[in-house]
Protein backbone atom coordinates (compact mmCIF):
# COMPACT_ATOMS: atom_id res chain seq x y z
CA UNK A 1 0.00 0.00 0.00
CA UNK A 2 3.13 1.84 0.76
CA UNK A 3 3.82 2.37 -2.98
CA UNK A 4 0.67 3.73 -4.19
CA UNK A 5 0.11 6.92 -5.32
CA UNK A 6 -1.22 9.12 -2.58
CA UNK A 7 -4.49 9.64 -4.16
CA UNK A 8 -5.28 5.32 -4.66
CA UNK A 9 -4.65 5.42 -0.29
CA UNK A 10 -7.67 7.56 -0.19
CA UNK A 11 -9.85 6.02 -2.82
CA UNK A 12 -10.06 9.47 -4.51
CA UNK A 13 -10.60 9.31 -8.38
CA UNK A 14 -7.58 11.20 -10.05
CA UNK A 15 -7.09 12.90 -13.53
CA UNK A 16 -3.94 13.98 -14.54
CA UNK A 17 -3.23 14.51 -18.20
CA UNK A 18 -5.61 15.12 -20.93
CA UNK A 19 -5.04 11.27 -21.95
CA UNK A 20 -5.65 9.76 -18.46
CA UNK A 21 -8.98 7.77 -18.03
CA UNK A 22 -10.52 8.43 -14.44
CA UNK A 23 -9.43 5.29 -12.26
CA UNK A 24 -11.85 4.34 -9.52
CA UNK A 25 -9.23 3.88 -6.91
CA UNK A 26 -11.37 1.88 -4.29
CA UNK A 27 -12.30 -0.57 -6.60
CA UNK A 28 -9.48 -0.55 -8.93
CA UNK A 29 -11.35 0.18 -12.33
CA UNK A 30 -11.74 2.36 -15.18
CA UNK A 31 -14.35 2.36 -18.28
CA UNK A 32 -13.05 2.64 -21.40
CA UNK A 33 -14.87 2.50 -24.37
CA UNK A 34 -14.55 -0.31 -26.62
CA UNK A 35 -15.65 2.17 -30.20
CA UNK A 36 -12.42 4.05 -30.20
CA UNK A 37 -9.71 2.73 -31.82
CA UNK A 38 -6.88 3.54 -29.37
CA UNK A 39 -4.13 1.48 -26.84
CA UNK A 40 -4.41 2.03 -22.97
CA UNK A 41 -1.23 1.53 -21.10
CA UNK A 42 -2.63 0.78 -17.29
CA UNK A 43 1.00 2.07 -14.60
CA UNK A 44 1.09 2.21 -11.70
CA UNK A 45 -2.81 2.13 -11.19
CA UNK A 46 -3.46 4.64 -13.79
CA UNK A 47 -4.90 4.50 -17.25
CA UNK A 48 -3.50 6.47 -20.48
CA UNK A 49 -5.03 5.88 -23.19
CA UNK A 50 -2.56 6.66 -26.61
CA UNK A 51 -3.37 7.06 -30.01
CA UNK A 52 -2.14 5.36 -33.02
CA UNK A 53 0.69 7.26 -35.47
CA UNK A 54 -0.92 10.44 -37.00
CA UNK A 55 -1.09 9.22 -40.51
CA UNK A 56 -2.72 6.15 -39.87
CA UNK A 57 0.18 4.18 -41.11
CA UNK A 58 3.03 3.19 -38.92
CA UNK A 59 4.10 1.11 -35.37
CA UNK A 60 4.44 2.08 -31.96
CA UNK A 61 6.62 0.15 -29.96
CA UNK A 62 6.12 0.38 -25.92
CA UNK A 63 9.64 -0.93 -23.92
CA UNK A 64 8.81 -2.37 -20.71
CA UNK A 65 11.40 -2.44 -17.60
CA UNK A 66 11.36 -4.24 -14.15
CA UNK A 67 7.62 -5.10 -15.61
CA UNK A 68 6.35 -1.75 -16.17
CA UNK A 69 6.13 0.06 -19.63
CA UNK A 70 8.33 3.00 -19.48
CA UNK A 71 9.12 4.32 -22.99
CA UNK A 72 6.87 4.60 -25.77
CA UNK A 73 8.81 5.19 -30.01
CA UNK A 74 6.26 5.62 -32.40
CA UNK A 75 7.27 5.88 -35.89
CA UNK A 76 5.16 6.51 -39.17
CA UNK A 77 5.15 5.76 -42.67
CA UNK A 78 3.27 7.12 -45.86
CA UNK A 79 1.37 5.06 -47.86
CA UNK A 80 2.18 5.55 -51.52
C-alpha cells in the first residue's frame, strides 16, 4: 500500500493529463470505451489511453522495464 500513489490510499478518483482515463481507486477500475480505436497503457494504477501514429500508417513500440512500460517510439510511414 506503501507504494501507491497518494491519491489510490484515499480512494479518490484522479485525472492527470488530458489522456488519463478516471481510475476508480477503491475498486481498482476504469471504463473505457470499446468504439475508439486507441491502446491504454494501465501504470502504476493509472490508465492512459494513446493514439495510433498520426497518418494512420506506422508502429508504436512500448519498452517495458522491471515489468512496467516505461518508454513509448512511435514511428510513421506514408502510404504511396
Amino acid at each position: 500500500m506503501k507504494n501507491l500513489p497518494n491519491a489510490m490510499r484515499h480512494g479518490k478518483i484522479d485525472v492527470t493529463t488530458q489522456n488519463e482515463i478516471p481510475v476508480d481507486f477503491v475498486t481498482l477500475t476504469a471504463q473505457i470505451s470499446a468504439a475508439e480505436n486507441s491502446i491504454f497503457i494501465v501504470k502504476d494504477g493509472r490508465v492512459i489511453r494513446r493514439d495510433g501514429p498520426p497518418s494512420g500508417f506506422g508502429k508504436q513500440t512500448i519498452t517495458w522495464q522491471d515489468g512496467k512500460p516505461v518508454h513509448e517510439e512511435i514511428s510513421t510511414t506514408s502510404k504511396l
